[in-house]
PDB file of N, CA and C in Angstrom:
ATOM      1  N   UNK A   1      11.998  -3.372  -7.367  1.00  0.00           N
ATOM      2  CA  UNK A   1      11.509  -4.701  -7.099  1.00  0.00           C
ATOM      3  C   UNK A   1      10.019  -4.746  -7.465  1.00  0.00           C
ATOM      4  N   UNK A   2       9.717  -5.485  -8.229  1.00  0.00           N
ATOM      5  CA  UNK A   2       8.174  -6.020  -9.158  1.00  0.00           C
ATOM      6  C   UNK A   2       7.521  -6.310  -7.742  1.00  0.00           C
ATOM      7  N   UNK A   3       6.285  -6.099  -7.327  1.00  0.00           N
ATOM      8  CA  UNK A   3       5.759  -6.378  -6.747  1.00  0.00           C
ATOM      9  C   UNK A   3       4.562  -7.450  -7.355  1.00  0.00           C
ATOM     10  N   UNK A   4       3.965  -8.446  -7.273  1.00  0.00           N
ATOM     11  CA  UNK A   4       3.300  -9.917  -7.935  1.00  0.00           C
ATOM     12  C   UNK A   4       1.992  -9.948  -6.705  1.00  0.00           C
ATOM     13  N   UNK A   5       1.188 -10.542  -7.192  1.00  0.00           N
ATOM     14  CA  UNK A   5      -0.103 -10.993  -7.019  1.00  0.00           C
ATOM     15  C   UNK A   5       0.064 -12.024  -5.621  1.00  0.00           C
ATOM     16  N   UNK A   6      -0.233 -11.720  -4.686  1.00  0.00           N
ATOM     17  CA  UNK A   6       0.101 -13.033  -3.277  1.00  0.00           C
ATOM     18  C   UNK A   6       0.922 -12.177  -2.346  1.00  0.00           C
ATOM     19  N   UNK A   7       1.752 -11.035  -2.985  1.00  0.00           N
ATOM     20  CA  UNK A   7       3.312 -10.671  -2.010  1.00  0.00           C
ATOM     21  C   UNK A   7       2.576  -9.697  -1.124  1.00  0.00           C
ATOM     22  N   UNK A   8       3.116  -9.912  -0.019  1.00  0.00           N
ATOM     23  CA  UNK A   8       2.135  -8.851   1.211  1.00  0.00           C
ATOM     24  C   UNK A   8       3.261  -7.734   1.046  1.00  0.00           C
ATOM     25  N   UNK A   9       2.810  -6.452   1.203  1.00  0.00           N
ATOM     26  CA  UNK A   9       3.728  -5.072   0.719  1.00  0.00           C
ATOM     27  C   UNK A   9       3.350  -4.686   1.891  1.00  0.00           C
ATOM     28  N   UNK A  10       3.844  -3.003   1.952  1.00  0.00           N
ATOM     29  CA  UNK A  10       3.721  -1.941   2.598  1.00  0.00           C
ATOM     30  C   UNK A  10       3.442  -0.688   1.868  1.00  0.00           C
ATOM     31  N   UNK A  11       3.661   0.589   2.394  1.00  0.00           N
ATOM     32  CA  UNK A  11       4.063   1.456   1.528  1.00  0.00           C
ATOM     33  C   UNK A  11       5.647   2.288   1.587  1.00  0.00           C
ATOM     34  N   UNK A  12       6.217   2.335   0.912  1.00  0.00           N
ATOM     35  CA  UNK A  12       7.689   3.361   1.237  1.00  0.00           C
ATOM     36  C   UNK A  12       7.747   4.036   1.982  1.00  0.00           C
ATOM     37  N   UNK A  13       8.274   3.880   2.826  1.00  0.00           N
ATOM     38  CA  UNK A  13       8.323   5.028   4.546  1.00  0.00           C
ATOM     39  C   UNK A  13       8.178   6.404   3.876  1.00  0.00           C
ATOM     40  N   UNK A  14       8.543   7.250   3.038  1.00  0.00           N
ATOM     41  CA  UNK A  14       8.240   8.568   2.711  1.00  0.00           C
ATOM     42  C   UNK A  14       7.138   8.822   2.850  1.00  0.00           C
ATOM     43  N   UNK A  15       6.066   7.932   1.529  1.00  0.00           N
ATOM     44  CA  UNK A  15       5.411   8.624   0.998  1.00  0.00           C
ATOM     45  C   UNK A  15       4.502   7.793   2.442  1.00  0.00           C
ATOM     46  N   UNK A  16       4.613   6.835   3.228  1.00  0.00           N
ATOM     47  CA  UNK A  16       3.871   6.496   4.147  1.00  0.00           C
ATOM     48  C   UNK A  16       4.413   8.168   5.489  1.00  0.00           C
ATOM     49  N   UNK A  17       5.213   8.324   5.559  1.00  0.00           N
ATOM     50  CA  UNK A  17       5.063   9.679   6.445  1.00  0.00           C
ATOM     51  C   UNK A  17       4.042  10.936   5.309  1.00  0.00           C
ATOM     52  N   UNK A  18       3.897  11.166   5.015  1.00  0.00           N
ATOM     53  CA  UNK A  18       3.928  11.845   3.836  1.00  0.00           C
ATOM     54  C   UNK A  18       1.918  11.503   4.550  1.00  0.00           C
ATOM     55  N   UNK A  19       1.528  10.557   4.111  1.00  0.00           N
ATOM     56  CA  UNK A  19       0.608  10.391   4.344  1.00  0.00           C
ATOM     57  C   UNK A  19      -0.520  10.656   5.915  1.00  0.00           C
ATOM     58  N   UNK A  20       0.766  10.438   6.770  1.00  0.00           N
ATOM     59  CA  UNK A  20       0.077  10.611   8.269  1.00  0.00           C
ATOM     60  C   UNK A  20      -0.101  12.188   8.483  1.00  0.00           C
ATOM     61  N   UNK A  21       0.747  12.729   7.983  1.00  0.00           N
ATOM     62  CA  UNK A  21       0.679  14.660   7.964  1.00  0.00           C
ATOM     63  C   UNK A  21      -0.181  14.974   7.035  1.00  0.00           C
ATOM     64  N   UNK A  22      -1.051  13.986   6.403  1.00  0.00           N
ATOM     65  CA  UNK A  22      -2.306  15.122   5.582  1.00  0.00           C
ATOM     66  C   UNK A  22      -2.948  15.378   6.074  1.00  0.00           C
ATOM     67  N   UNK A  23      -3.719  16.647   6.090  1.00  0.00           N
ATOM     68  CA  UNK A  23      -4.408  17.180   7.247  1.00  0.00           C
ATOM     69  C   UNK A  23      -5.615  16.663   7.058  1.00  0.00           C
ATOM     70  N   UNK A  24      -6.301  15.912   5.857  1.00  0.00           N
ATOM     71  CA  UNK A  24      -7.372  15.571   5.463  1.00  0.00           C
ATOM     72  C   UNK A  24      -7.928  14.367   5.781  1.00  0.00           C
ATOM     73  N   UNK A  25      -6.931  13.356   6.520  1.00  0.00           N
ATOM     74  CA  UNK A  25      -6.659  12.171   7.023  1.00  0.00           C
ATOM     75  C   UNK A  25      -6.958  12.058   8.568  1.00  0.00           C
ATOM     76  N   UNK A  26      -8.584  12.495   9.124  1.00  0.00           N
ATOM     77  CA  UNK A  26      -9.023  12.522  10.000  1.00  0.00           C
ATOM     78  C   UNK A  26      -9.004  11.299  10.905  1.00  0.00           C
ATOM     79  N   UNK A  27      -8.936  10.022  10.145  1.00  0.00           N
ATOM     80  CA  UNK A  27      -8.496   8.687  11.520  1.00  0.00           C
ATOM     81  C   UNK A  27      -7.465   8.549  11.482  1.00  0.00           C
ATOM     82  N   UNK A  28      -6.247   9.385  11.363  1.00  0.00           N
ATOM     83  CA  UNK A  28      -5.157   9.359  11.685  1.00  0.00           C
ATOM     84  C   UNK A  28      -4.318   7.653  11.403  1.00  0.00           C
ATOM     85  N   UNK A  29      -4.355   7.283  10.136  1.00  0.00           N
ATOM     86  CA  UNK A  29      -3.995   5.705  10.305  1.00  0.00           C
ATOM     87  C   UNK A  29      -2.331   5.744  10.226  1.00  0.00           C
ATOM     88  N   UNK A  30      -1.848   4.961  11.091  1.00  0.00           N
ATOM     89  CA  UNK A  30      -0.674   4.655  10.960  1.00  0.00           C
ATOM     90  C   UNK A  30      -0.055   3.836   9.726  1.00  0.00           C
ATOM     91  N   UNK A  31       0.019   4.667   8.899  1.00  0.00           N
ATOM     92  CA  UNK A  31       0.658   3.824   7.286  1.00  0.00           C
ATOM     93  C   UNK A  31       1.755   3.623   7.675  1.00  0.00           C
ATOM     94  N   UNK A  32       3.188   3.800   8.454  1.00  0.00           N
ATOM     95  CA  UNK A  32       4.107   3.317   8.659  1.00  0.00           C
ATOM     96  C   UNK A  32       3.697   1.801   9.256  1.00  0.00           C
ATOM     97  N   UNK A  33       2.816   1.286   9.898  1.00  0.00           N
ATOM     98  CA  UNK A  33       2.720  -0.283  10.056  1.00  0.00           C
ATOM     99  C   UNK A  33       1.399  -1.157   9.536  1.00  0.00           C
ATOM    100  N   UNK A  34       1.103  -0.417   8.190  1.00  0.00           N
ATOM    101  CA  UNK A  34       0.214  -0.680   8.138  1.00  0.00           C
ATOM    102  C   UNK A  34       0.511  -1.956   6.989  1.00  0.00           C
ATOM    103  N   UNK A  35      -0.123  -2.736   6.250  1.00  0.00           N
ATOM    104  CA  UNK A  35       0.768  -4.278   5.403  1.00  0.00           C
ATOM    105  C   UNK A  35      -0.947  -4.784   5.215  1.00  0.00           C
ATOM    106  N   UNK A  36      -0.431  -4.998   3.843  1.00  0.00           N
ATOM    107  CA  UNK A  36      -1.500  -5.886   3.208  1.00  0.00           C
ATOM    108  C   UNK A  36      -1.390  -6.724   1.892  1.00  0.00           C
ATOM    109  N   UNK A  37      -2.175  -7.332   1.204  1.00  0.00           N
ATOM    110  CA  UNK A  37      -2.084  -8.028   0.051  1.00  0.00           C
ATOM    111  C   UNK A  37      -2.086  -7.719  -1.234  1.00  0.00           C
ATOM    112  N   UNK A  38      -1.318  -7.918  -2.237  1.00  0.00           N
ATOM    113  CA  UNK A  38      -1.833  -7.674  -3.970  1.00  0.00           C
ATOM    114  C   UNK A  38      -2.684  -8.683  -4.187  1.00  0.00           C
ATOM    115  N   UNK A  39      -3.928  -7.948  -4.217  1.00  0.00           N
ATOM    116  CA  UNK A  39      -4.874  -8.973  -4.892  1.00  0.00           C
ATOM    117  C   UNK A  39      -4.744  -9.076  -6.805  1.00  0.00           C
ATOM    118  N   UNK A  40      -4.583  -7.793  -7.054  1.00  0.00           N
ATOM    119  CA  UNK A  40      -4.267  -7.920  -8.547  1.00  0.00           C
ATOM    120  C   UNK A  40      -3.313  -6.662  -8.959  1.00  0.00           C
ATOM    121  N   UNK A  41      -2.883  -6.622  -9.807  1.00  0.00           N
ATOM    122  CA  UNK A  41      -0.999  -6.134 -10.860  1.00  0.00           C
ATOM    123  C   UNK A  41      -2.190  -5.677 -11.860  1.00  0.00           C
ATOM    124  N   UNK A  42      -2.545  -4.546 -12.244  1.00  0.00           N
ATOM    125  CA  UNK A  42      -2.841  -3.893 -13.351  1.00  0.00           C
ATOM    126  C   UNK A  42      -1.551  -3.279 -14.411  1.00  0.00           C
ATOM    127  N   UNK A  43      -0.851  -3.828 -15.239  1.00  0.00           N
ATOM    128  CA  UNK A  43       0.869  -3.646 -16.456  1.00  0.00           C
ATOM    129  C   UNK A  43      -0.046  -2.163 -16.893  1.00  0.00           C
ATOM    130  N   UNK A  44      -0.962  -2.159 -17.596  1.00  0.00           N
ATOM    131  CA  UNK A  44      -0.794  -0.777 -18.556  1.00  0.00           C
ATOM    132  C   UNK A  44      -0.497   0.410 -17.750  1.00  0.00           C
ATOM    133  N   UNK A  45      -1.459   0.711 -16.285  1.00  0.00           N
ATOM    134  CA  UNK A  45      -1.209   1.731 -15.424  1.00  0.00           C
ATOM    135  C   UNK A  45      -0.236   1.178 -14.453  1.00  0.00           C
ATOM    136  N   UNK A  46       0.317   0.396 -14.550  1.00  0.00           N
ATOM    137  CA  UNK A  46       1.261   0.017 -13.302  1.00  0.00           C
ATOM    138  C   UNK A  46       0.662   0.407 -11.988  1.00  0.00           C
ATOM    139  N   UNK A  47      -0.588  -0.456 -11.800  1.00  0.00           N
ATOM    140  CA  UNK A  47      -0.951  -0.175 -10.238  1.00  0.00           C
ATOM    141  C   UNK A  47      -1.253  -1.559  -9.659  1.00  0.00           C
ATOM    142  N   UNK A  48      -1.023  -1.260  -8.631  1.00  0.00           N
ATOM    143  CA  UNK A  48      -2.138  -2.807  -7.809  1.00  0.00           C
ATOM    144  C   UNK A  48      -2.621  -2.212  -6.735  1.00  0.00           C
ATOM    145  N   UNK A  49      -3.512  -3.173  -6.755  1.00  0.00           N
ATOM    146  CA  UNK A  49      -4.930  -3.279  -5.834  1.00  0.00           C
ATOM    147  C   UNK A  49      -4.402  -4.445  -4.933  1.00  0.00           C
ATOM    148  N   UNK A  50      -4.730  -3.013  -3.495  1.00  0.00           N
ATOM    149  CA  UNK A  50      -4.255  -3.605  -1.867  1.00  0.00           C
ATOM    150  C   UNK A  50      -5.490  -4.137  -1.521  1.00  0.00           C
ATOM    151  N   UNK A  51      -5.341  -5.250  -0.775  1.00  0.00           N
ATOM    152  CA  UNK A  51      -6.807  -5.434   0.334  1.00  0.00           C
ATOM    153  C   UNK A  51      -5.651  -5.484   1.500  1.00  0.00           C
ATOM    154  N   UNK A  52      -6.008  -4.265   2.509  1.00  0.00           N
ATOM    155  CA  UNK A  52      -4.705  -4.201   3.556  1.00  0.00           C
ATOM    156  C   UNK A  52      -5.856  -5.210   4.777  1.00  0.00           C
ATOM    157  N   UNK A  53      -4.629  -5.343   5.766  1.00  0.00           N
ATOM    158  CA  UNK A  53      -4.996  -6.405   6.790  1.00  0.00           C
ATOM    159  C   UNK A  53      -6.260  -6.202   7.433  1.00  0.00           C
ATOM    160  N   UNK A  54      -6.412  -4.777   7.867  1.00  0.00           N
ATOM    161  CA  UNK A  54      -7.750  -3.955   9.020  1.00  0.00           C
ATOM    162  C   UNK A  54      -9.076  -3.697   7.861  1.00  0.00           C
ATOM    163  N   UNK A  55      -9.003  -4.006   6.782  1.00  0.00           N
ATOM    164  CA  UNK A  55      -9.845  -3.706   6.064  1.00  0.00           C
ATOM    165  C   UNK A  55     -10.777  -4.790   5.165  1.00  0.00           C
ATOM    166  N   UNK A  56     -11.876  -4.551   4.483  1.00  0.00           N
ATOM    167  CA  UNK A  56     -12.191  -5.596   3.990  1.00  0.00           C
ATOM    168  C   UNK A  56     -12.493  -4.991   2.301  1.00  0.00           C
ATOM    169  N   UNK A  57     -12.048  -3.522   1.952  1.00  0.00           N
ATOM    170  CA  UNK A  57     -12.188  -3.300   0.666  1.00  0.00           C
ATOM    171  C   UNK A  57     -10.628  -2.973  -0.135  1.00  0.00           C
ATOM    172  N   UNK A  58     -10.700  -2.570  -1.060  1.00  0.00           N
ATOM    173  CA  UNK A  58      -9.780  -2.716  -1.552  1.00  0.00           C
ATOM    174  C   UNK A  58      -9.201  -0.999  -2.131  1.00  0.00           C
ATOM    175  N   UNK A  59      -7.796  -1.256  -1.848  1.00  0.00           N
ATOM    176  CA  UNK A  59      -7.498   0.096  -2.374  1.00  0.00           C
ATOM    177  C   UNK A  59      -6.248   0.207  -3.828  1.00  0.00           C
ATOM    178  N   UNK A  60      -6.121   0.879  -4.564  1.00  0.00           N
ATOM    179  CA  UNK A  60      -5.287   0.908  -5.808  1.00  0.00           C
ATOM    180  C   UNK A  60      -4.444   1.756  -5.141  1.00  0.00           C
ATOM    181  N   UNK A  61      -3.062   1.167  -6.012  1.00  0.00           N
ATOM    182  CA  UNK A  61      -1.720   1.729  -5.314  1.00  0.00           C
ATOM    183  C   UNK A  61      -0.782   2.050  -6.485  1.00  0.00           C
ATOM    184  N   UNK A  62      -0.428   2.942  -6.814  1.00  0.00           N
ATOM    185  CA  UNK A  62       0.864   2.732  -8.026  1.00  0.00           C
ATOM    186  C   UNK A  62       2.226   2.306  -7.442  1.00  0.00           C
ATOM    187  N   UNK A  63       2.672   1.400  -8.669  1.00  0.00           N
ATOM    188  CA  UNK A  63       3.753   0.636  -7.723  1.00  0.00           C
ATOM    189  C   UNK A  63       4.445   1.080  -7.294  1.00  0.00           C
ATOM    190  N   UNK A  64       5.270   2.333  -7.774  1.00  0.00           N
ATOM    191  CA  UNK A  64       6.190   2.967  -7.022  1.00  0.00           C
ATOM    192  C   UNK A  64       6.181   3.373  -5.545  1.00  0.00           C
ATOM    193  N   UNK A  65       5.194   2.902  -5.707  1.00  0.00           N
ATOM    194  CA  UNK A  65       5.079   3.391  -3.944  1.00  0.00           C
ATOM    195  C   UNK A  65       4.687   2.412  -3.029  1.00  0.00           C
ATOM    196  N   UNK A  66       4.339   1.137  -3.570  1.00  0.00           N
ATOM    197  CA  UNK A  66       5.222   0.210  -2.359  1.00  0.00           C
ATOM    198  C   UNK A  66       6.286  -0.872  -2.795  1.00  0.00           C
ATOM    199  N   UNK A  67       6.343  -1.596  -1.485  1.00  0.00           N
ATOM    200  CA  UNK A  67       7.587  -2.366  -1.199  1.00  0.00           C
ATOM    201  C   UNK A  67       7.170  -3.604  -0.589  1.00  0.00           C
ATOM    202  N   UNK A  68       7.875  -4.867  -1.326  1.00  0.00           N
ATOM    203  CA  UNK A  68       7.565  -6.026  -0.411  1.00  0.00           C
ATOM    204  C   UNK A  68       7.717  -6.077   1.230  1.00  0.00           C
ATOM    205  N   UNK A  69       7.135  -5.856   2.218  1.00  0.00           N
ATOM    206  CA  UNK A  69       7.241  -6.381   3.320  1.00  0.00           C
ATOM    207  C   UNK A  69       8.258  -7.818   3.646  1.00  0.00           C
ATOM    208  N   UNK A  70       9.244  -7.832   4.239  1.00  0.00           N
ATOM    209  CA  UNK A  70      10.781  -8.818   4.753  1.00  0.00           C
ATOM    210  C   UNK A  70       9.598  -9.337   6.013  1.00  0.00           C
ATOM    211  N   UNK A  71       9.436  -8.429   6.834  1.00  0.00           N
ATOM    212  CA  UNK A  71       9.064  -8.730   8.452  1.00  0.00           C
ATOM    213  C   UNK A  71       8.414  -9.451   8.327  1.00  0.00           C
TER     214      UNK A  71
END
């Protein structure tokens, strides 16, 4: 599923567990509830750029690794 510019995502429960067990990940963020915005769809690298809800900067995501948010 294409993820588009406006659609509030998540990340894939894996690679979001995947993420809470890095040991390098000292504020411990809960990526299993964590949901934010595509501000922009970069086609050549297939990434987009999150601005998630608790935050006010922006982070790059390759798509495979998230998912439109239903909830």
């Amino acid at each position: 599923m294409k993820v588009r510019r406006g659609d509030r995502v998540k990340l894939v429960a894996g690679l979001a567990e995947q993420m809470m067990k890095a040991p390098k990940d000292k504020r411990r963020i809960n990526w299993l509830v964590r949901r934010g915005v595509v501000v922009r769809v970069s086609s050549p690298t297939d990434t987009a750029t999150i601005k998630w809800d608790d935050r006010t900067s922006t982070d790059a995501w390759p798509m495979r690794a998230l998912e439109k948010d239903v909830s």
